[in-house]
Protein backbone atom coordinates (compact mmCIF):
# COMPACT_ATOMS: atom_id res chain seq x y z
CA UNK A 1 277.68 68.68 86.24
CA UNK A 2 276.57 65.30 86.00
CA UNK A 3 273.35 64.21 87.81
CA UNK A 4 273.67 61.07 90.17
CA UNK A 5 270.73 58.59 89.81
CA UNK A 6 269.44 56.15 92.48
CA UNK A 7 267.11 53.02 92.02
CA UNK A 8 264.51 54.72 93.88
CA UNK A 9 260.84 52.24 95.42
CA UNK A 10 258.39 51.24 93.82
CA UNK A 11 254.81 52.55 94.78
CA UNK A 12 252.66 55.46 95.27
CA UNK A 13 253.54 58.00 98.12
CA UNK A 14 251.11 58.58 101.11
CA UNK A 15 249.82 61.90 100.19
CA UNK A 16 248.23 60.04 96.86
CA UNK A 17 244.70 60.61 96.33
CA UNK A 18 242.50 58.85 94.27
CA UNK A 19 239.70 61.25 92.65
CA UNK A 20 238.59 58.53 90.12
CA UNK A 21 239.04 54.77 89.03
CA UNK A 22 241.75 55.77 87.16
CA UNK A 23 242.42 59.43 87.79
CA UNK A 24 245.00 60.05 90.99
CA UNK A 25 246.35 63.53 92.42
CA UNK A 26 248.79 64.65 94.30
CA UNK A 27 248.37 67.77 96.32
CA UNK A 28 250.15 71.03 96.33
CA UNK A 29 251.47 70.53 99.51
CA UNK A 30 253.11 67.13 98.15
CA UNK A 31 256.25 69.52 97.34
CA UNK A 32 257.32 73.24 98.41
CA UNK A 33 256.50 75.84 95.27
CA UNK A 34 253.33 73.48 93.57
CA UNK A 35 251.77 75.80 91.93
CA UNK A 36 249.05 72.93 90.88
CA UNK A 37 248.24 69.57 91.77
CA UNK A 38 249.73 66.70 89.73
CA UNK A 39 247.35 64.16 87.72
CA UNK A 40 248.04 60.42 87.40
CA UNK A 41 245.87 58.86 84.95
CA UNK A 42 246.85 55.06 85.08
CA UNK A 43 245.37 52.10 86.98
CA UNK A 44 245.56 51.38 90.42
CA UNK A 45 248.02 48.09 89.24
CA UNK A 46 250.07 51.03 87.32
CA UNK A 47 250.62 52.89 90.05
CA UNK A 48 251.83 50.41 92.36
CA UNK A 49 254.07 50.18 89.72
CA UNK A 50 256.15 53.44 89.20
CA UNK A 51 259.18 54.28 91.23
CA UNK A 52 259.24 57.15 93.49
CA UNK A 53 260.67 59.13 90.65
CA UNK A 54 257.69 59.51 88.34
CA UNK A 55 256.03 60.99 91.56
CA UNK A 56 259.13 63.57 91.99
CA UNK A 57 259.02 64.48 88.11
CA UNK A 58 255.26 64.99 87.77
CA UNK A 59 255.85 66.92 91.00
CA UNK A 60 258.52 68.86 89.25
CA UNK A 61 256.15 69.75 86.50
CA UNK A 62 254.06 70.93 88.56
CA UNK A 63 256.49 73.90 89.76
CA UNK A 64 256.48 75.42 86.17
CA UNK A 65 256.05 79.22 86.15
CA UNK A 66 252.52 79.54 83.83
CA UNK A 67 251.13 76.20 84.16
CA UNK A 68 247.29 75.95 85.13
CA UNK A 69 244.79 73.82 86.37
CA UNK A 70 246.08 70.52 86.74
CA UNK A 71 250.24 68.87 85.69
CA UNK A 72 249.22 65.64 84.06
CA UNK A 73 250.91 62.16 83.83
CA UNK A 74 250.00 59.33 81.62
CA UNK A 75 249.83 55.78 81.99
CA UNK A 76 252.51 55.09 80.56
CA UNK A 77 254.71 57.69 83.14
CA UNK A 78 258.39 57.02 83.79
CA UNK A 79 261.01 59.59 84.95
CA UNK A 80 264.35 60.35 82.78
CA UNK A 81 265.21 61.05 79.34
């Protein structure tokens, strides 16, 4: 079955934290079955930047049965193949 994709915003969702100048996190409760919150490392100019589905993806990491302590994202985060 073939995925549909939409051109999904640009920016950073509300529940966005930022822990450090470059260091961001989104909290468990950003999606249902989190088992960890999701790390952003990227400036603030970088974030602004993404589209709503590097913030669904790194969410989607952060589901994974066995991961610990933190999913992480880099700067240069994008969502796809």
């Amino acid at each position: 079955m073939e995925e549909e994709h939409h051109q999904q915003p640009a920016g950073p969702p509300q529940e966005l934290k930022q822990i450090s100048e470059v260091v961001w996190e989104l909290p468990i409760s950003f999606k249902k079955g989190m088992r960890v919150p999701a790390r952003i490392i990227a400036t603030k100019e970088l974030i602004d930047g993404m589209d709503a589905g590097v913030f669904n993806q790194i969410s989607n990491v952060a589901t994974l049965p066995g991961i610990t302590k933190y999913a992480y994202c880099m700067p240069d985060g994008h969502w796809g193949f």
